[in-house]
N, C-alpha and C. Protein backbone atom coordinates (compact mmCIF):
# COMPACT_ATOMS: atom_id res chain seq x y z
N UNK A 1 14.57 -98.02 132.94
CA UNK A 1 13.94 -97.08 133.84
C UNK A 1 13.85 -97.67 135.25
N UNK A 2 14.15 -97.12 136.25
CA UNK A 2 14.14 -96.98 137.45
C UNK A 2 13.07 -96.69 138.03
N UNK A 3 12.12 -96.94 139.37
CA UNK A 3 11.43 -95.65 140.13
C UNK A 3 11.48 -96.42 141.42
N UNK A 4 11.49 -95.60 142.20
CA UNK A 4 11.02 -95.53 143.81
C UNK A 4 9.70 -94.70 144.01
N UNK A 5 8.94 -95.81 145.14
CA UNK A 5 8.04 -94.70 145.99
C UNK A 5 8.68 -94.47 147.15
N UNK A 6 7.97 -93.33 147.96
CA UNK A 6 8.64 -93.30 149.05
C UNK A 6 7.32 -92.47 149.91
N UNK A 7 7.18 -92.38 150.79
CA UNK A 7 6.28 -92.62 151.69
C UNK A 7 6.47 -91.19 152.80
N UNK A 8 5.55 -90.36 153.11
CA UNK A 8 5.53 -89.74 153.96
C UNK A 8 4.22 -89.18 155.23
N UNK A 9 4.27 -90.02 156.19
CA UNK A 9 2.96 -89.39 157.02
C UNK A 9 2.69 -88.81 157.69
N UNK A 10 1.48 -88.02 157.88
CA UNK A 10 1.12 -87.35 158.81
C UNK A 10 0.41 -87.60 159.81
N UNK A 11 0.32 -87.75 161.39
CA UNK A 11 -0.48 -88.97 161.97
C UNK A 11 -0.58 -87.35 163.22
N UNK A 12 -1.95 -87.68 163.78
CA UNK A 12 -2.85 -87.25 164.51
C UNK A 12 -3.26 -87.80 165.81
N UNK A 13 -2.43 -87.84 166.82
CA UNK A 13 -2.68 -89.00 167.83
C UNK A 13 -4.25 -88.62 168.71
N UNK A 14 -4.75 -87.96 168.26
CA UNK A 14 -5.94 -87.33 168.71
C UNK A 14 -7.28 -86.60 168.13
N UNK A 15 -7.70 -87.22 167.56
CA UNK A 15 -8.43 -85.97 166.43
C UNK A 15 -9.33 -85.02 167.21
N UNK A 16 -9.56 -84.45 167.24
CA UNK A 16 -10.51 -83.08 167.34
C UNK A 16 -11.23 -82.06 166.44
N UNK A 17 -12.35 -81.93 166.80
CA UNK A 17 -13.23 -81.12 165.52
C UNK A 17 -12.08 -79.64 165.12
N UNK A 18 -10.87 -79.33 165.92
CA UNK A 18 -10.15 -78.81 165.61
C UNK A 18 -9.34 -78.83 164.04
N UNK A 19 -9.25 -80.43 164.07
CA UNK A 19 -8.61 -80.76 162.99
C UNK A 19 -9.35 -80.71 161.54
N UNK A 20 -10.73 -80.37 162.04
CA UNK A 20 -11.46 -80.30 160.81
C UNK A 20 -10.79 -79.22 159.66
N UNK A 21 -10.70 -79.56 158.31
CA UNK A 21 -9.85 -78.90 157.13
C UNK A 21 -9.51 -79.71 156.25
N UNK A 22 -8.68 -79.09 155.20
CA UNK A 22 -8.02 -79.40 154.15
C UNK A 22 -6.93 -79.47 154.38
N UNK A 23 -6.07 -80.93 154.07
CA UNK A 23 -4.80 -80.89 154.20
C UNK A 23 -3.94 -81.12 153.20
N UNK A 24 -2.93 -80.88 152.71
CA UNK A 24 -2.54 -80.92 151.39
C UNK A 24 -0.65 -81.27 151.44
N UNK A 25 -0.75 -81.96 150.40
CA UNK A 25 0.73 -82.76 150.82
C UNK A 25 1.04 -82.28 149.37
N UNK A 26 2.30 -81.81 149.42
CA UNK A 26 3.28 -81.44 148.05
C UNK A 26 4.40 -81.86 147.91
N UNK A 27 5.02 -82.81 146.55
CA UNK A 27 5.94 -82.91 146.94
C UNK A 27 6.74 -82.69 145.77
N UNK A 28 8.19 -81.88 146.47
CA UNK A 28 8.78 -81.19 145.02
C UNK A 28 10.08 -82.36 144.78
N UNK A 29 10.99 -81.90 143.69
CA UNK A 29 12.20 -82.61 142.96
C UNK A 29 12.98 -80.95 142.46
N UNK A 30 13.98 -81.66 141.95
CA UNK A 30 14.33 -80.12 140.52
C UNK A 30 13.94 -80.16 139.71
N UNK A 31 12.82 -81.07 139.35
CA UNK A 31 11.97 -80.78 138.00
C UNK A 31 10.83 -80.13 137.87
N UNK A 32 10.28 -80.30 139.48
CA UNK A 32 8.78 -79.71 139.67
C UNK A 32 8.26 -80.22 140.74
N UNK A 33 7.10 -79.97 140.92
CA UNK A 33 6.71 -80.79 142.59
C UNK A 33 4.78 -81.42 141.93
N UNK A 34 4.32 -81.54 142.69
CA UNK A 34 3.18 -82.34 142.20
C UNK A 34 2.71 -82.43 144.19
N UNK A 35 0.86 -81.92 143.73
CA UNK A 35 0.70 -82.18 145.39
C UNK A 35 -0.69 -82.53 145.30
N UNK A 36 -1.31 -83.44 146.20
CA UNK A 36 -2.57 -83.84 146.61
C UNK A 36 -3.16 -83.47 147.70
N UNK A 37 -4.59 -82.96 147.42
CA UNK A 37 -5.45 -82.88 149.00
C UNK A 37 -6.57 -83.34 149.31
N UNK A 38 -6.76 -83.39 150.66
CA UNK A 38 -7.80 -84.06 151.52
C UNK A 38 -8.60 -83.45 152.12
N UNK A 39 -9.79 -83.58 152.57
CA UNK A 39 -10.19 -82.98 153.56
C UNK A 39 -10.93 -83.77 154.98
N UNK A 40 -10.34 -83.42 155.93
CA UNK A 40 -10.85 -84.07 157.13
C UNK A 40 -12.03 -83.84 157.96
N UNK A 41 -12.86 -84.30 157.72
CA UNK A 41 -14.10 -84.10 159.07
C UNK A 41 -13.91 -85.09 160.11
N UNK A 42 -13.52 -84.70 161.30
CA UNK A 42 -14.32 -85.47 162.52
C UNK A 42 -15.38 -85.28 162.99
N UNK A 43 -15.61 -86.65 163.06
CA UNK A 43 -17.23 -86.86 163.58
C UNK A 43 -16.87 -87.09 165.23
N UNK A 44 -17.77 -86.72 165.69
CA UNK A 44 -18.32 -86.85 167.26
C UNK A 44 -18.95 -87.56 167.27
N UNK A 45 -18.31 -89.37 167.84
CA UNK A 45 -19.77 -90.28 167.99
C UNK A 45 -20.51 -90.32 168.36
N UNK A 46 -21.83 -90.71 168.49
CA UNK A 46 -22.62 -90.52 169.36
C UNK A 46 -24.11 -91.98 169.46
N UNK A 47 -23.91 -92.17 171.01
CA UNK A 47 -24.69 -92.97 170.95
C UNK A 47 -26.11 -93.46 169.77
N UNK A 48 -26.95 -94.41 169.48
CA UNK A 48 -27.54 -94.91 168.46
C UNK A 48 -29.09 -94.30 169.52
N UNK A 49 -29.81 -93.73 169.19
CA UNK A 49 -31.00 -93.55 169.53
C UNK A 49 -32.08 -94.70 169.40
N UNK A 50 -33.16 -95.10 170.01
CA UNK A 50 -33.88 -96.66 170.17
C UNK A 50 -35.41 -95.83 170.05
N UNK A 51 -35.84 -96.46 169.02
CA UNK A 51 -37.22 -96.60 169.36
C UNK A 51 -37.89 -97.85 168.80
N UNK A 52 -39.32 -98.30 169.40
CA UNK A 52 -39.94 -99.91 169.43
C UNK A 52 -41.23 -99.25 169.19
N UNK A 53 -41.46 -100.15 167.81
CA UNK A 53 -42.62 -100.57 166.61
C UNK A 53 -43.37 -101.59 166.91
N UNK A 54 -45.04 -101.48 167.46
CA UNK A 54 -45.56 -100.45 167.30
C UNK A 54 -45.14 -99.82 169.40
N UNK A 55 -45.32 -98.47 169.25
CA UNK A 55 -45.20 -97.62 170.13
C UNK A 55 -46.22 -97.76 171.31
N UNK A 56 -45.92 -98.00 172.22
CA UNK A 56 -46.85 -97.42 173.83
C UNK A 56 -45.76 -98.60 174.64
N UNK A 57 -46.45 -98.36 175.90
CA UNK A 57 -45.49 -99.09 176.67
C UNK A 57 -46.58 -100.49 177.12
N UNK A 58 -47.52 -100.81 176.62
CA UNK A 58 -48.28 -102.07 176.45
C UNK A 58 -48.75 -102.45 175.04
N UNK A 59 -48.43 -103.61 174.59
CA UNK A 59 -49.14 -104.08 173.61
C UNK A 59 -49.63 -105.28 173.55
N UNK A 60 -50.82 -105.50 172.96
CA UNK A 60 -51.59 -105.91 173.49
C UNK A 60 -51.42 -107.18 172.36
N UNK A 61 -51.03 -108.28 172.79
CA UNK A 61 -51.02 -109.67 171.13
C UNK A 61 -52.09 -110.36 171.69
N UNK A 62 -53.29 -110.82 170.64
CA UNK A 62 -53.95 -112.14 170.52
C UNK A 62 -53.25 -113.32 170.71
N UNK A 63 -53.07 -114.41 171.60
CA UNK A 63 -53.46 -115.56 171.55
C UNK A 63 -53.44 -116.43 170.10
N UNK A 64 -52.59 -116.65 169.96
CA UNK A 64 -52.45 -117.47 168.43
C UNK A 64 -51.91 -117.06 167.31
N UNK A 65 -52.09 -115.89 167.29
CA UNK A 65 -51.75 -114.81 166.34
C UNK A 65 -50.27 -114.33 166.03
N UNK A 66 -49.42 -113.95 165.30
CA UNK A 66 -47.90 -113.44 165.31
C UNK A 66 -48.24 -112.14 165.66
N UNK A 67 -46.80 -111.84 166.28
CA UNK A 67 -46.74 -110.74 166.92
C UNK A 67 -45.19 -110.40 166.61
N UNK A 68 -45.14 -108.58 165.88
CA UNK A 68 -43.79 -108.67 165.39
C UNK A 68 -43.22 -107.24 166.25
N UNK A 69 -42.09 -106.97 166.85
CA UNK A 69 -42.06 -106.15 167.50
C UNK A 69 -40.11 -105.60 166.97
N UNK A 70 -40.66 -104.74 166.41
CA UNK A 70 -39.44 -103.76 165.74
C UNK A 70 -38.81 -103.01 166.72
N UNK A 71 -37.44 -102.98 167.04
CA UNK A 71 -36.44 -102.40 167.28
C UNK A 71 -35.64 -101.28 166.41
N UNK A 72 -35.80 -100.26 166.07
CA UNK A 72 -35.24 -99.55 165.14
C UNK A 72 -33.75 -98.30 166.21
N UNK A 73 -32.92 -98.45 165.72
CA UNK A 73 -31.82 -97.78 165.74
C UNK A 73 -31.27 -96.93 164.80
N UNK A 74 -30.89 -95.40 165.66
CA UNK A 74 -30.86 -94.64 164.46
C UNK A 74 -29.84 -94.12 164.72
N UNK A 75 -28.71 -93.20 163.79
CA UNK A 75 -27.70 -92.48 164.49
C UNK A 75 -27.54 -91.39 163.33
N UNK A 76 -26.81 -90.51 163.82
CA UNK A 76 -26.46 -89.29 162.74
C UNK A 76 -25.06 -89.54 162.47
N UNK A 77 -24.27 -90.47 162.54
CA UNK A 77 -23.39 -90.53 161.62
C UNK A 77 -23.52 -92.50 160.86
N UNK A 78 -23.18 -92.57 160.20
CA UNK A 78 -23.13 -93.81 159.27
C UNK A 78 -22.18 -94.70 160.01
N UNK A 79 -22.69 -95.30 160.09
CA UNK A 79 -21.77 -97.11 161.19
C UNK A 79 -21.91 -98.26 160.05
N UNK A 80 -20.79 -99.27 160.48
CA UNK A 80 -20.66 -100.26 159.73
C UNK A 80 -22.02 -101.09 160.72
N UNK A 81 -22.59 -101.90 159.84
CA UNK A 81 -23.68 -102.61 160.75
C UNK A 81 -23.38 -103.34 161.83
N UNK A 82 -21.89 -104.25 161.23
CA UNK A 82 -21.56 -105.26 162.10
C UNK A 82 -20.67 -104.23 163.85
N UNK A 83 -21.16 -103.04 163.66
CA UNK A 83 -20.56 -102.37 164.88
C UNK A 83 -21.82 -102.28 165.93
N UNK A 84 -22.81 -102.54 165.07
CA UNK A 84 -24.39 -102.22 166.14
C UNK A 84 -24.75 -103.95 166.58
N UNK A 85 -24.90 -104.24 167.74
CA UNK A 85 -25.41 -104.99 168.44
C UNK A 85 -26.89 -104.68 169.46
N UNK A 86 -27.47 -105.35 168.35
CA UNK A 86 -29.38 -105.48 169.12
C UNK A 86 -29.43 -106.79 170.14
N UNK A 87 -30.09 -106.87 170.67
CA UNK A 87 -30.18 -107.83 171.88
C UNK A 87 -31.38 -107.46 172.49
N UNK A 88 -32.26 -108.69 172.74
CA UNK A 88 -33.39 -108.88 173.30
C UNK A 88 -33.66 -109.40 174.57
N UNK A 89 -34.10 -109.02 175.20
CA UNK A 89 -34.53 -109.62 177.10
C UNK A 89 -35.78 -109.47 176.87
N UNK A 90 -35.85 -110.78 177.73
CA UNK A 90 -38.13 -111.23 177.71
C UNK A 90 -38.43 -111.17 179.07
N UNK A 91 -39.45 -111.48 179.35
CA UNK A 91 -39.99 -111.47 180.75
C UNK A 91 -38.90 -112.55 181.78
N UNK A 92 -39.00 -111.50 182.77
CA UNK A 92 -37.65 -112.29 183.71
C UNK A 92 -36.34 -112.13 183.27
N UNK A 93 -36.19 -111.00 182.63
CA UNK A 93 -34.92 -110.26 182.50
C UNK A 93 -33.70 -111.36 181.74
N UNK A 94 -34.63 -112.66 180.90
CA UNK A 94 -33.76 -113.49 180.71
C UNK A 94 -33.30 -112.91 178.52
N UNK A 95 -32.22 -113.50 178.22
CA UNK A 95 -31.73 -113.36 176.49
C UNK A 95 -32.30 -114.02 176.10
N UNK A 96 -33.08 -113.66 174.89
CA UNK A 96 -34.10 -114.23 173.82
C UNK A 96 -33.02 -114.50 172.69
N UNK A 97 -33.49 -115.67 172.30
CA UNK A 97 -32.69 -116.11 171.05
C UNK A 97 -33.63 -116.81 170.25
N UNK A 98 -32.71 -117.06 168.68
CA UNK A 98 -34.04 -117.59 167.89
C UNK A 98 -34.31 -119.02 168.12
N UNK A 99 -35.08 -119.35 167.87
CA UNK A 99 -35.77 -120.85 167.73
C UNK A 99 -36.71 -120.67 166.58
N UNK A 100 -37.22 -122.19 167.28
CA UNK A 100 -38.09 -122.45 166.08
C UNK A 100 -39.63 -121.70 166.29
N UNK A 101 -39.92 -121.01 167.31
CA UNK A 101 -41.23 -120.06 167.68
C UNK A 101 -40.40 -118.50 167.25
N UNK A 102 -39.77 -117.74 167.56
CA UNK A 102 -39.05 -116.88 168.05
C UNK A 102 -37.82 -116.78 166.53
N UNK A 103 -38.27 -115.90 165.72
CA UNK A 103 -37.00 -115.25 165.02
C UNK A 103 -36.30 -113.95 165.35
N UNK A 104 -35.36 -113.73 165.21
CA UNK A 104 -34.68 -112.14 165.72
C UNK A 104 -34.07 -111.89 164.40
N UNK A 105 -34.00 -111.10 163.71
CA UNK A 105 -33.24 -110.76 161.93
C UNK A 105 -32.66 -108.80 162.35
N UNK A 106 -32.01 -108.76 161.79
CA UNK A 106 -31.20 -107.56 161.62
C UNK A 106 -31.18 -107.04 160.40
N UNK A 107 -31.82 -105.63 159.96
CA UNK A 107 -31.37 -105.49 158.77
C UNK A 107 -31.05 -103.81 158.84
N UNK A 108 -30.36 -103.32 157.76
CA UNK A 108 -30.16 -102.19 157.41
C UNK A 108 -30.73 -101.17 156.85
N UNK A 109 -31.02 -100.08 157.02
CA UNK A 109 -31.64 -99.14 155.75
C UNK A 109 -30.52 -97.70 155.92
N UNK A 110 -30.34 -97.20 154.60
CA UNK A 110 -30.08 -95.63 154.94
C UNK A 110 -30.86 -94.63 154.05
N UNK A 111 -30.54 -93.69 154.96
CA UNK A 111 -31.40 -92.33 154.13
C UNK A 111 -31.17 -91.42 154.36
């Protein structure tokens, strides 16, 4: 027995919510044909929305005490994590990084 695959594509140099549908590939012989389908949604990206835990534009930390200040990012379509970049600036517009006072952690949730 013999077989070949053989390969045929369809390429989209542009997507558009136009293209939204079902696309369906058939492919015949003289014995019969056999076909598979898809369906395409494009998404419209769209920037990640920001809001900071707990909320007001002063907060107020004790002196000695930890102080934890949440960054939450949200979006309406699903991103790989490693595509979102958080980044912190402190007083004097300078990049906060971790140390040994100072942790920064990243994590995920969906829902």
């Amino acid at each position: 027995n013999t077989s070949a695959v053989f390969c045929a594509n369809y390429s989209i140099d542009s997507v558009t919510t136009s293209d939204n549908g079902t696309y369906t590939c058939t492919v015949t012989n003289p014995i019969g044909s056999d076909s598979e389908t898809i369906t395409v949604l494009a998404i419209v990206p769209i920037p990640p929305t920001v809001t900071i835990s707990p909320s007001g534009s002063i907060q107020e930390a004790m002196v000695g005490n930890p102080q934890v200040i949440q960054c939450v990012a949200s979006t309406t379509v699903e991103v790989d994590i490693d595509l979102l970049t958080f980044s912190w600036t402190g007083p004097g517009g300078g990049s906060i990084t971790s140390d040994s006072r100072v942790t920064i952690s990243q994590t995920t949730s969906s829902g």
